[in-house]
Protein backbone atom coordinates (compact mmCIF):
# COMPACT_ATOMS: atom_id res chain seq x y z
CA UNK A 1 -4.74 20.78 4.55
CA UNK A 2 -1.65 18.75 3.98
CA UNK A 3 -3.73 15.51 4.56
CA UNK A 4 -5.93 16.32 1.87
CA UNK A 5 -2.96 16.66 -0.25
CA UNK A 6 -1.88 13.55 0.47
CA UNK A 7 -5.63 11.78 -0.10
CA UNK A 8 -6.06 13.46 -3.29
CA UNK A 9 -1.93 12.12 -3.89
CA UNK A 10 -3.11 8.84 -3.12
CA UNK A 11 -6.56 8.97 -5.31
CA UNK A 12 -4.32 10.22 -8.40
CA UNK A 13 -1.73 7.19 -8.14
CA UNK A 14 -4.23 4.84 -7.50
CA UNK A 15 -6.65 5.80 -10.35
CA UNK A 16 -3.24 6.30 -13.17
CA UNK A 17 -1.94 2.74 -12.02
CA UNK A 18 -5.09 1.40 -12.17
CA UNK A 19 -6.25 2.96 -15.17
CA UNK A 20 -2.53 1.52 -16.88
CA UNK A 21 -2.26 -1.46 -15.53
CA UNK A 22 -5.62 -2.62 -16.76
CA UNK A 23 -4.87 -1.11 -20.38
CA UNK A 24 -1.66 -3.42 -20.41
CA UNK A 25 -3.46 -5.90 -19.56
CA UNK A 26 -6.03 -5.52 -22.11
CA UNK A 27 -3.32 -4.52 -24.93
CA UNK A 28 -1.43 -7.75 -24.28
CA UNK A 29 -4.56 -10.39 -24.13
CA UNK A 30 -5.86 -8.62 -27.12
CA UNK A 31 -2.26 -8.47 -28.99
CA UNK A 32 -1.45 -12.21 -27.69
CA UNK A 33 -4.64 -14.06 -28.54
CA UNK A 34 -6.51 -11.63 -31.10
CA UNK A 35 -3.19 -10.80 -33.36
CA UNK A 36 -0.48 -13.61 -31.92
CA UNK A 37 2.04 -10.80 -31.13
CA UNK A 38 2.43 -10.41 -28.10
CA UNK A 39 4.08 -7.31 -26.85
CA UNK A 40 7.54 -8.24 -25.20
CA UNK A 41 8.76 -6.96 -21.90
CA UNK A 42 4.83 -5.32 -20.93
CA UNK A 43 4.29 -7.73 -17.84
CA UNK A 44 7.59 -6.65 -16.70
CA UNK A 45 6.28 -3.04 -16.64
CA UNK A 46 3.04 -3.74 -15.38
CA UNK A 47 4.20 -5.60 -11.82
CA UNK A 48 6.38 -2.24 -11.27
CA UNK A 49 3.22 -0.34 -11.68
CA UNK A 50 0.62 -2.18 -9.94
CA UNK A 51 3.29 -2.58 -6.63
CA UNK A 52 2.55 1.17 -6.77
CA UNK A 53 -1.49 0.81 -6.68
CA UNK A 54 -1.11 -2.03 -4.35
CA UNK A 55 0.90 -0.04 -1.62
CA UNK A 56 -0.34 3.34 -1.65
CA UNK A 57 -4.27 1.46 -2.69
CA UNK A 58 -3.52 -0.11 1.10
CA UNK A 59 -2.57 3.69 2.51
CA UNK A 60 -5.91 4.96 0.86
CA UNK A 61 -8.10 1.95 2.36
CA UNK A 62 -6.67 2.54 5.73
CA UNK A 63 -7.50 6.36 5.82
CA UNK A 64 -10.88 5.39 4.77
CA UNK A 65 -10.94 2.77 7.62
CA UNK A 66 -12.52 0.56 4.79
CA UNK A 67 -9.28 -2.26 5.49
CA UNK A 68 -10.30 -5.78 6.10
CA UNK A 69 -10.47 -6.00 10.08
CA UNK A 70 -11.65 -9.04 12.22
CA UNK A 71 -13.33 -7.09 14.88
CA UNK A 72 -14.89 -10.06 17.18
CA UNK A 73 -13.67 -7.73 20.21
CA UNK A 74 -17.70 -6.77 21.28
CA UNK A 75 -18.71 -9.86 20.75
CA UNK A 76 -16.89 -11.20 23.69
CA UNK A 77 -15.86 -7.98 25.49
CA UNK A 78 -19.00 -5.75 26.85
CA UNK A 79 -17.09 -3.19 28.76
CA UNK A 80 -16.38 0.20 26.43
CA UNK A 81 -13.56 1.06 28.48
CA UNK A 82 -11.85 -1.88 28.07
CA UNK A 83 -13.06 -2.31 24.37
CA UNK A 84 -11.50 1.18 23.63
CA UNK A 85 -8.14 0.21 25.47
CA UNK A 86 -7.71 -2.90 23.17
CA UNK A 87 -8.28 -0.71 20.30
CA UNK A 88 -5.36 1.90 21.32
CA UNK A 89 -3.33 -0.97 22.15
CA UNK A 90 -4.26 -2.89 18.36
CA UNK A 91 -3.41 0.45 16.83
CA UNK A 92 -0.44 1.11 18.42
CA UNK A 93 0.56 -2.51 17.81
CA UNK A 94 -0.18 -2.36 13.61
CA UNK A 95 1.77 1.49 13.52
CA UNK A 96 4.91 -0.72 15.19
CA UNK A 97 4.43 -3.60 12.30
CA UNK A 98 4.24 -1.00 10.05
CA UNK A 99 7.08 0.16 10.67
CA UNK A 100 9.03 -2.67 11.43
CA UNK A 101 8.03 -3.39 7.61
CA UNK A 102 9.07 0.12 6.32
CA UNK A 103 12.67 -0.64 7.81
CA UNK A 104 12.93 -4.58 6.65
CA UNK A 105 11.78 -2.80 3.42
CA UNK A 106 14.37 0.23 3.04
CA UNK A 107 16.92 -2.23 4.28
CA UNK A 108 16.40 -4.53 1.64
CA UNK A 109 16.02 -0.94 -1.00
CA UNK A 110 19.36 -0.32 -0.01
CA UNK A 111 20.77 -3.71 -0.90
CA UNK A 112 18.85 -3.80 -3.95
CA UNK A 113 20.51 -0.25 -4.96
CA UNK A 114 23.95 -1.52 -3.72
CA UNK A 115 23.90 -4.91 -5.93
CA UNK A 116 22.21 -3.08 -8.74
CA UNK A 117 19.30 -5.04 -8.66
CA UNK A 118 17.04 -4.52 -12.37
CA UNK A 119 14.46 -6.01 -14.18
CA UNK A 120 15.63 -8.56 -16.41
CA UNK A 121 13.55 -7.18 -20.06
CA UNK A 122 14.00 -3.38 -19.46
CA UNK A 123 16.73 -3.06 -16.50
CA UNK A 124 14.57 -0.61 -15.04
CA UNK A 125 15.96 -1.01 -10.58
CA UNK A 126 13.67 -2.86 -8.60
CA UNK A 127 14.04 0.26 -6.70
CA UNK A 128 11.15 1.80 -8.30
CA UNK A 129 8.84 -1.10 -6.73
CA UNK A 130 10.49 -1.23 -3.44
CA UNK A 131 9.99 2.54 -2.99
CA UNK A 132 6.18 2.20 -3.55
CA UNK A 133 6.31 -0.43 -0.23
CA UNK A 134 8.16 2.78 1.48
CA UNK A 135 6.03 5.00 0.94
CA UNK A 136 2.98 2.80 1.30
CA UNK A 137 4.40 2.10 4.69
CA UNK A 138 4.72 5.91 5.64
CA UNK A 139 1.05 6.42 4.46
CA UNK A 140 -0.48 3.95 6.43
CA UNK A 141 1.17 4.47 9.23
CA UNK A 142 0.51 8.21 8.71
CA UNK A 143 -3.71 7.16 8.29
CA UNK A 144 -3.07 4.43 11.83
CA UNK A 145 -1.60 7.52 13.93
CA UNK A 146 -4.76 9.94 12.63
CA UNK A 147 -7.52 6.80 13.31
CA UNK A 148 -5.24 6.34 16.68
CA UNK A 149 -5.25 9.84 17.63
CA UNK A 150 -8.98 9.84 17.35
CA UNK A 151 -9.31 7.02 18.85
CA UNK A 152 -7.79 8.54 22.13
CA UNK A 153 -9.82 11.93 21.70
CA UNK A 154 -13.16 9.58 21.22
CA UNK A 155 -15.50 9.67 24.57
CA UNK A 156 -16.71 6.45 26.07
């Protein structure tokens, strides 16, 4: 139940970034070479909003397992025991990463909130873009830990 309130979460922020980033996009090639006025500051606002389809667009690939993975494993590996184990063990190893990154990331959040750090058009806090990598980070490792959990439950 909850994670299909967080899957529909992530469908809704990745389909309103999407949908605005590409709209800004549009606006200011249209406005910039069409017109020759282009509209000041909208690039600004457009990297804040795609860091948010980026990071939680990563979350929503990994619960659909549809993530870029180099899986040469049974190519050189026959046994399924041993296959399986590497898996756990690759699994386990990316939900560490991820969250080595989540705390480099709120680390450098809190600095960022401590030294004020804004945007130099709008002042809008870089906060707003470093809290999309949080999150993104708690999503995906939320998705590993389900794919991992299976992974364990899966017979051989």
């Amino acid at each position: 139940m909850a994670l299909n309130f967080i899957v529909k979460f992530e469908e809704s922020v990745i389909f309103v970034t999407g949908a605005f980033v590409a709209l800004a996009m549009f606006t200011q090639v249209l406005l910039r070479y069409v017109f020759h006025a282009p509209l000041f500051g909208l690039e600004e606002i457009a990297v804040l909003v795609v860091s948010w389809f980026y990071f939680v667009g990563a979350a929503y690939s990994v619960h659909n397992e549809s993530y870029i993975k180099a899986d040469i494993l049974p190519l050189v590996v026959k046994n399924p025991k041993i296959i399986r184990f590497l898996n756990i063990l690759s699994l386990i190893l990316t939900i560490v990463a991820n969250l080595i990154l989540f705390y480099h990331g709120l680390k450098f959040a809190i600095w960022a909130g401590r030294n004020n750090v804004v945007t130099p058009t709008f002042l809008i806090s870089k906060n707003f873009s470093f809290s999309a990598l949080l999150l993104g980070c708690i999503l995906t490792t939320l998705h590993f830990v389900i794919i991992l959990q299976r992974e364990i439950k899966r017979k051989i």
